[in-house]
Protein backbone atom coordinates (compact mmCIF):
# COMPACT_ATOMS: atom_id res chain seq x y z
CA UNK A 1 67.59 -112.60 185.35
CA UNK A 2 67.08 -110.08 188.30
CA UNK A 3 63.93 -107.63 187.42
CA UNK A 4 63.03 -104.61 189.57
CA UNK A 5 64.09 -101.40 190.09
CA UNK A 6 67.66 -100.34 189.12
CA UNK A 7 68.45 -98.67 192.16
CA UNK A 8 68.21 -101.87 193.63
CA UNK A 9 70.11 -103.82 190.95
CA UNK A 10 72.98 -101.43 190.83
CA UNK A 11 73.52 -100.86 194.19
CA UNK A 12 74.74 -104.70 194.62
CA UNK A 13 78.85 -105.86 194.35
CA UNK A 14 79.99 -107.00 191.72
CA UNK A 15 80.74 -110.30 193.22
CA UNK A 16 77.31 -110.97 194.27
CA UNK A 17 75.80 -110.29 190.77
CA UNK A 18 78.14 -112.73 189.37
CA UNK A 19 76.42 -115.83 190.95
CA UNK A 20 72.67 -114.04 190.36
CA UNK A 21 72.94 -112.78 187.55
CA UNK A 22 70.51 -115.24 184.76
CA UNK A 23 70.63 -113.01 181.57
CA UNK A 24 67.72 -113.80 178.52
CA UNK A 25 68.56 -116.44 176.32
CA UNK A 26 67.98 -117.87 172.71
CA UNK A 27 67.25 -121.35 173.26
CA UNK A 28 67.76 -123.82 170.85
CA UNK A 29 65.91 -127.30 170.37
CA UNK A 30 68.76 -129.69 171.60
CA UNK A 31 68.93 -132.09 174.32
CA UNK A 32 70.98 -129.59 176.00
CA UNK A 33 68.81 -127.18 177.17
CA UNK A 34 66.80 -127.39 179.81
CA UNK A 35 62.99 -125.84 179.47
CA UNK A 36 61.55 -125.81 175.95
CA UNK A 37 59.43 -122.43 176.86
CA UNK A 38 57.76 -123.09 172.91
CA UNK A 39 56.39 -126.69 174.72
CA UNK A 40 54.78 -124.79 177.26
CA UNK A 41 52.95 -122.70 174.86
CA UNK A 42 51.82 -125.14 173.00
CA UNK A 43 50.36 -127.01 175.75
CA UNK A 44 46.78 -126.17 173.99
CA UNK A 45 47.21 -126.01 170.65
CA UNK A 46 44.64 -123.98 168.91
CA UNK A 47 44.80 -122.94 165.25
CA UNK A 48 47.88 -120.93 165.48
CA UNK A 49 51.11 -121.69 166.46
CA UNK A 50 52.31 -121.51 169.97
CA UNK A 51 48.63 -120.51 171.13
CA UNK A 52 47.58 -121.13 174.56
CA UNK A 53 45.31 -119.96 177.56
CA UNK A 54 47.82 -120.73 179.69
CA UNK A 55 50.57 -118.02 178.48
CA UNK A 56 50.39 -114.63 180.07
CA UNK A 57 52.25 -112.04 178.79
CA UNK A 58 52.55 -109.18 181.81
CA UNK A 59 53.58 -106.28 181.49
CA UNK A 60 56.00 -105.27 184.85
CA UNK A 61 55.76 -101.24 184.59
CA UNK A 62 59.69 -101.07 183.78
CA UNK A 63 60.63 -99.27 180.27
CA UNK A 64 60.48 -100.48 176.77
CA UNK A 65 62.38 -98.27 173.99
CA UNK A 66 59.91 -96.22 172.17
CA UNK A 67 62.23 -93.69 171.08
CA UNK A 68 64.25 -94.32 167.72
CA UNK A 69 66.70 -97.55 168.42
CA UNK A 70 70.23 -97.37 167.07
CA UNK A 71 72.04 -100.43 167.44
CA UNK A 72 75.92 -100.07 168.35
CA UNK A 73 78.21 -102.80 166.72
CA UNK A 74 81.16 -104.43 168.73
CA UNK A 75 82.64 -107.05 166.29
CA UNK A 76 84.92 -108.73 168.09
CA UNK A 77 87.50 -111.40 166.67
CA UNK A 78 88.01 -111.94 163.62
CA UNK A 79 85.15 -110.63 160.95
CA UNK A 80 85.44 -110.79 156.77
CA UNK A 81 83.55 -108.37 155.51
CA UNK A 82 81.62 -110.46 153.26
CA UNK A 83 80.11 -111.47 156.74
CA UNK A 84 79.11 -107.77 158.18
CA UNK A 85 77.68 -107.18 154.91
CA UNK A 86 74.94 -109.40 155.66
CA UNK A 87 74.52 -108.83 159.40
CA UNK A 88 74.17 -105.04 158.72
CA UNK A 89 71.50 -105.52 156.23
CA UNK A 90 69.61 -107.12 158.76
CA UNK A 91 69.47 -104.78 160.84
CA UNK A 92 69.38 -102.08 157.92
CA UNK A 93 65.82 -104.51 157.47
CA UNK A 94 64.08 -103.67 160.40
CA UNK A 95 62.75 -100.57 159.28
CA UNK A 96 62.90 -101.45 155.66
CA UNK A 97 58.95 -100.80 154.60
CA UNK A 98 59.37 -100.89 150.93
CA UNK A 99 61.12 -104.55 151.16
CA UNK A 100 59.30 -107.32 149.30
CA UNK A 101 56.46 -109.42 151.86
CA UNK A 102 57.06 -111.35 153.52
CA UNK A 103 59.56 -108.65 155.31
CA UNK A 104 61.72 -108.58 158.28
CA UNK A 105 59.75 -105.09 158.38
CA UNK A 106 56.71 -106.85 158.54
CA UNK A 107 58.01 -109.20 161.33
CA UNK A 108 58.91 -106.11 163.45
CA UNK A 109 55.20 -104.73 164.01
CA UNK A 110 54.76 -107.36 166.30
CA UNK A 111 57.12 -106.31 168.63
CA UNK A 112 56.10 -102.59 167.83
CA UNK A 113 52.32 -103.82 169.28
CA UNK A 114 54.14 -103.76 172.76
CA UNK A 115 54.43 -100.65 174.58
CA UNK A 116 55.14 -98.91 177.93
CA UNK A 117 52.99 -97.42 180.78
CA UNK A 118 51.90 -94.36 178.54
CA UNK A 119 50.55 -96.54 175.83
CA UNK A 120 53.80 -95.67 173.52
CA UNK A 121 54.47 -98.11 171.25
CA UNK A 122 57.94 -99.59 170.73
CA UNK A 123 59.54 -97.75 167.99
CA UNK A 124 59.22 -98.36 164.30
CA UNK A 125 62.58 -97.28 163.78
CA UNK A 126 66.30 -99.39 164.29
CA UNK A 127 68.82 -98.04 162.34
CA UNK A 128 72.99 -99.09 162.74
CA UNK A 129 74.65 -97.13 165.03
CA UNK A 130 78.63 -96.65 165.01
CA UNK A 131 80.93 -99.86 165.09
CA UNK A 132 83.85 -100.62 166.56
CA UNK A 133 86.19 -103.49 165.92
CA UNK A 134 87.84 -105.60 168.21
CA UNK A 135 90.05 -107.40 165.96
CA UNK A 136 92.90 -108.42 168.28
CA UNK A 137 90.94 -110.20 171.31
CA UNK A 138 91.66 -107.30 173.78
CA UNK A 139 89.77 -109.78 176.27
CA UNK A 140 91.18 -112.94 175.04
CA UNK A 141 89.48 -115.62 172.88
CA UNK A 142 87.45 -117.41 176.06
CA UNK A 143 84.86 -114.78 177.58
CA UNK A 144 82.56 -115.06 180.86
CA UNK A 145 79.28 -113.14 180.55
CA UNK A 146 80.71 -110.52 182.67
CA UNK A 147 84.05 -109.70 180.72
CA UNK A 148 81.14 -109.18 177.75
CA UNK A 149 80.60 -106.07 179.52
CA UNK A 150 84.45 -105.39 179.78
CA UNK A 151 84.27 -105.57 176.15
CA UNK A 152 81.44 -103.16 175.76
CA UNK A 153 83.19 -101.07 178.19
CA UNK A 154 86.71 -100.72 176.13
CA UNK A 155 84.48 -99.83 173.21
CA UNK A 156 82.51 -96.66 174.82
CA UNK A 157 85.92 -95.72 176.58
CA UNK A 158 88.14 -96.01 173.30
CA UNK A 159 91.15 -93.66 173.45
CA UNK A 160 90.10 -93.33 169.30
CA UNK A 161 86.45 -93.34 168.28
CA UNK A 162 84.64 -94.51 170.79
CA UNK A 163 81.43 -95.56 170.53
CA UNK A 164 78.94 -93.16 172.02
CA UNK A 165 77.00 -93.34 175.16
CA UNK A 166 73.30 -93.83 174.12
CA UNK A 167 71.17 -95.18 177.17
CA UNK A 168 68.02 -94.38 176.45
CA UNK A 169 67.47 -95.78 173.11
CA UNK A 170 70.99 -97.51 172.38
CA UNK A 171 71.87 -100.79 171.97
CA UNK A 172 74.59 -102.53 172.15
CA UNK A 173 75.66 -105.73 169.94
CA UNK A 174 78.61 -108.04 171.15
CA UNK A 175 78.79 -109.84 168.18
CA UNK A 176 82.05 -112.88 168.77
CA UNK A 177 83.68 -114.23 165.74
CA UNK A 178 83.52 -118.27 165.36
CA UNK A 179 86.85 -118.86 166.82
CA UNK A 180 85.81 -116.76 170.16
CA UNK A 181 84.07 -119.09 173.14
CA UNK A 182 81.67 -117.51 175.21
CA UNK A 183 80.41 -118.85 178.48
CA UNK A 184 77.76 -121.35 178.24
CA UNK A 185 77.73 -120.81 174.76
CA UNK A 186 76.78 -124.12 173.02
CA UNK A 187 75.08 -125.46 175.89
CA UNK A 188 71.86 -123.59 176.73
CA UNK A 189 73.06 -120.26 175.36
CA UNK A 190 73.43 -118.98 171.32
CA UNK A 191 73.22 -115.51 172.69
CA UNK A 192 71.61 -113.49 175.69
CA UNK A 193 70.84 -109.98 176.51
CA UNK A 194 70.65 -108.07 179.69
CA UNK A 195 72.15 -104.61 180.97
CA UNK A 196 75.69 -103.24 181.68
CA UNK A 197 76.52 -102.45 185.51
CA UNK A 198 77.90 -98.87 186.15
CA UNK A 199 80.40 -100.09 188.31
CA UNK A 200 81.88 -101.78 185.51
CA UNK A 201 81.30 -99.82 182.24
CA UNK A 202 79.98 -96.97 184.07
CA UNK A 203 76.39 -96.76 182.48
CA UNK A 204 73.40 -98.88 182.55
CA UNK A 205 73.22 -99.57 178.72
CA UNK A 206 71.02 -102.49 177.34
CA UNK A 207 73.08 -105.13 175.62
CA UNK A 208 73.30 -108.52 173.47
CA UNK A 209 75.82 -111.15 173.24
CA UNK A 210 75.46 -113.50 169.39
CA UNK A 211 78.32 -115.30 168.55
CA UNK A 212 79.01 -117.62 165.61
CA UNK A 213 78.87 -120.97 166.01
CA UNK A 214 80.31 -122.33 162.15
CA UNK A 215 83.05 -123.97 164.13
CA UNK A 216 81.58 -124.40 167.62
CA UNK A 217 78.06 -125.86 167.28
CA UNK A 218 76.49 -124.81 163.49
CA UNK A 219 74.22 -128.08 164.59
CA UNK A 220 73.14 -126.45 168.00
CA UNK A 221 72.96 -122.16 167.29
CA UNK A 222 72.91 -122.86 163.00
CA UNK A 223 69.54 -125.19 163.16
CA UNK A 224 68.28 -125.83 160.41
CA UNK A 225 71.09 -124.80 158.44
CA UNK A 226 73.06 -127.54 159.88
CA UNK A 227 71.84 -130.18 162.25
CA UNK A 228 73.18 -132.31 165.14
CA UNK A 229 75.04 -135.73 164.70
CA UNK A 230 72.70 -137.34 166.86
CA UNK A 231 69.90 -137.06 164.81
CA UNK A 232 70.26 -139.60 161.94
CA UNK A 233 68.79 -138.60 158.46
CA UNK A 234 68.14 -134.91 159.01
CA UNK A 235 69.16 -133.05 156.31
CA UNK A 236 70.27 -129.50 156.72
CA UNK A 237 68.68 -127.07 154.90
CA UNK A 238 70.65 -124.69 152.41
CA UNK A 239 71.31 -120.86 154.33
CA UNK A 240 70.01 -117.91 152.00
CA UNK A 241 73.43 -116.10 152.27
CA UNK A 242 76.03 -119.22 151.56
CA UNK A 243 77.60 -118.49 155.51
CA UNK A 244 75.63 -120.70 157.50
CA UNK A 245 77.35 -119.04 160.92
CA UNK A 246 76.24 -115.86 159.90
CA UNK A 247 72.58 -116.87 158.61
CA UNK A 248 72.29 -119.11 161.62
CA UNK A 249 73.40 -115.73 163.88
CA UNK A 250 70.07 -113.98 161.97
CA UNK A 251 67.41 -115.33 163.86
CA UNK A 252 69.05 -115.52 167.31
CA UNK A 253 70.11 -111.55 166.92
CA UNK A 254 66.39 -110.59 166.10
CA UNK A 255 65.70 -112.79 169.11
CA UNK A 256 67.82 -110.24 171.70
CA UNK A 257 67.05 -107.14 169.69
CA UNK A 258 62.91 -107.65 170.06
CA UNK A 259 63.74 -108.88 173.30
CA UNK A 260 65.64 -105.81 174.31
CA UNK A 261 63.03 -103.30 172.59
CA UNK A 262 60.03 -104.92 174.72
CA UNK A 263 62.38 -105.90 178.04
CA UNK A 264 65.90 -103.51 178.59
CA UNK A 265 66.01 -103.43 181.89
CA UNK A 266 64.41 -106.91 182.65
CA UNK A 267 61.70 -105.52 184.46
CA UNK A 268 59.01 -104.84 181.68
CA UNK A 269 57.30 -107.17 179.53
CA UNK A 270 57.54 -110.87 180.28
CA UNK A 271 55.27 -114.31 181.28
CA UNK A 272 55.82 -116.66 183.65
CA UNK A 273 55.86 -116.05 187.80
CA UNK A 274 59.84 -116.75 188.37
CA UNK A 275 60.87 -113.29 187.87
CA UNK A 276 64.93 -114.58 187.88
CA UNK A 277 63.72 -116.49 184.39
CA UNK A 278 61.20 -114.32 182.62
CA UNK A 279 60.01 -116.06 179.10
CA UNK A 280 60.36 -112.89 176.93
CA UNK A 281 58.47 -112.31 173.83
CA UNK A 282 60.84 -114.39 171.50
CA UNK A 283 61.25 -117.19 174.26
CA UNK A 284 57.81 -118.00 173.90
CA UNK A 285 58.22 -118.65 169.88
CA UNK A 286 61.88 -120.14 169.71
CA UNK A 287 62.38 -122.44 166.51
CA UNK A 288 58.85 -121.61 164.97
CA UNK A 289 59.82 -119.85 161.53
CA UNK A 290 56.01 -120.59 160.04
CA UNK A 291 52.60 -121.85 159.97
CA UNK A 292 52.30 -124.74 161.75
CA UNK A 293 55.63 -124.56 163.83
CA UNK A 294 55.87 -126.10 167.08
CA UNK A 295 58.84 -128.40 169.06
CA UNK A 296 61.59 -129.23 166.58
CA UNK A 297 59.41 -128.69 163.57
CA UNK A 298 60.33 -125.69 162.01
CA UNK A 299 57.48 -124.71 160.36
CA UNK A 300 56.24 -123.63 156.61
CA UNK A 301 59.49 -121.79 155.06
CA UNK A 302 59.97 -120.65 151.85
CA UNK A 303 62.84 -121.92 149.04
CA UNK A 304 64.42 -119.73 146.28
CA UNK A 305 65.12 -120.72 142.75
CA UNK A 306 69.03 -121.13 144.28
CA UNK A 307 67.32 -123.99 146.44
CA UNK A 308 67.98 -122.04 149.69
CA UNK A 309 65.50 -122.01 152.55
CA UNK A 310 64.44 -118.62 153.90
CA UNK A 311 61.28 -116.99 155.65
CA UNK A 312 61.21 -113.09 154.85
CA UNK A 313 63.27 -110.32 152.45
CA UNK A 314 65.28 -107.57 153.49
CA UNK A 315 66.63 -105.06 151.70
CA UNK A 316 67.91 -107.18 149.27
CA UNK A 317 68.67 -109.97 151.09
CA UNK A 318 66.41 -113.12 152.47
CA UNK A 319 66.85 -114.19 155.89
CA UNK A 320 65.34 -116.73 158.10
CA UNK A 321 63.75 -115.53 161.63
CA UNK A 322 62.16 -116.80 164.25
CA UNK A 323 58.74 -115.60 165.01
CA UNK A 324 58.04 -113.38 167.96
CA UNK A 325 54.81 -113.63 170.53
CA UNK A 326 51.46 -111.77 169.88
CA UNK A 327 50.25 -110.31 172.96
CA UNK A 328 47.13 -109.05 171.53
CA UNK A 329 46.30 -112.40 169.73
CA UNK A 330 47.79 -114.78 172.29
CA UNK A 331 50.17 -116.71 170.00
CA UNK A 332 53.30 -116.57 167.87
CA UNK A 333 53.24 -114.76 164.67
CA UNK A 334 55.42 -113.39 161.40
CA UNK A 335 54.44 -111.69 158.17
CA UNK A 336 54.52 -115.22 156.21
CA UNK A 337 52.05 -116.90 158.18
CA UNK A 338 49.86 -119.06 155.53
CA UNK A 339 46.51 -118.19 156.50
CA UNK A 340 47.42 -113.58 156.66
């Protein structure tokens, strides 16, 4: 990932941003990746999880979105819509107050504690923006991070409803169906954020990438709702929704999003001193759901009376999410923490 100033950024060929270009990623806890940032964090454990002296969370002068966030919707492949039900809920969540504790709501005010050069917060509210379906693979079923923008780009320059141009408080959600393979996806990737280029979609518009790995890798982007063959005796856990593509999608979606809202234009908040691989705020906390999370151990999670395994309440939904890093406290944190 290339921080600085977007003059800079934008003013490069497209060719030479192809082989520089190192957008944010949700990690998972597989022999394929290649830095566990969460092992870094916890290289002094204290009481909470993820806590150490040695994580610095800067703050780079670039802008955070403290103006109301609407996230724009590509769904691209083929979607049921049993399956968007659920994924706009989540979203719907974020600025749910009134849902039942522990709530994705509740998760979200620790990325709202983050704010710009001003002192304004990140914004309390993320509503669902327009949508726009991509049913018939206009960019083909294989997809480099690149023709992700080309995707983004036939949906704001649709001939019929086209999704609107939003750049100072839009976002926009590639979101491939589990027969669509994306670069690196499966390896270290289960999704990644950065920002469009004008010269390809014309606007500098922050964006996310999530696909769904059911048929892919459930056991590398759907942990813990299914788990790798290479680990003998681990039993998946039951998803709160019965689609464990689209449950395992939750937590790596409210990965980008609080990663977007706190870093757009990869020049804002961030630790580590390699600016071309920041550790964002959800980096620093990837596969910790709950107290006393750390490495490949989940955590304390909560089950229903249906037997499945979830961490917080939406709407009417439960979902399970990562926790997200606590700049102010100096550790990872989410609303069902044990010892609130």
């Amino acid at each position: 990932m290339l921080p600085g100033s977007a003059p800079v950024l934008l003013a490069l060929t497209v060719a030479s941003l192809f082989h520089s270009i190192t957008p944010a990623i949700g990690w998972r806890p597989w022999p394929h990746h290649k830095i566990n940032a969460s092992d870094l964090a916890l290289g002094d454990s204290k009481k909470y999880e993820g806590s150490s002296e040695f994580v610095h969370m800067k703050y780079h002068m670039g802008p955070v979105l403290t103006a109301n966030i609407t996230v724009h919707t590509i769904w691209y492949g083929a979607w049921k819509n049993p399956q968007k039900r659920i994924l706009r809920e989540f979203i719907n969540s974020i600025s749910a107050v009134d849902s039942k504790r522990p709530s994705v709501a509740g998760w979200w005010k620790t990325v709202q504690l983050y704010t710009d050069q001003t002192g304004a917060n990140i914004s309390r509210a993320v509503r669902l923006g327009e949508e726009k379906n991509d049913r018939f693979y206009s960019h083909g079923k294989t997809l480099t991070r690149l023709s992700i923008q080309s995707v983004i780009k036939s949906a704001v320059t649709a001939s019929t409803r086209p999704l609107p141009i939003n750049p100072k408080s839009g976002l926009y959600l590639v979101l491939t169906s589990d027969d669509v393979y994306v670069q690196d996806f499966c390896q270290n990737v289960c999704g990644f954020h950065y920002f469009t280029f004008p010269s390809i979609v014309g606007y500098t518009l922050p964006y996310a990438w999530v696909g769904n790995s059911a048929k892919l890798c459930p056991g590398v982007c759907a942990y813990p709702f299914a788990v790798p063959d290479y680990i003998p005796g681990l039993k998946p856990v039951r998803s709160p929704n019965g689609d464990i593509g689209v449950d395992g999608m939750i937590s790596v979606i409210g990965h980008e999003i609080a990663e977007l809202a706190t870093n757009p234009l990869v020049n804002a908040w961030y630790a580590g001193g390699d600016p071309v691989f920041p550790v964002e705020i959800a980096d620093l906390c990837e596969g910790i759901y709950g107290t006393g999370g750390g490495g490949s151990y989940t955590g304390q999670m909560m089950d229903g009376a249906d037997g499945a395994t979830y961490n917080m309440n939406g709407i009417r939904r439960r979902f399970l999410l990562q926790w997200v890093w606590n700049h102010v406290l100096n550790y990872c944190t989410g609303p069902n923490a044990l010892d609130q």
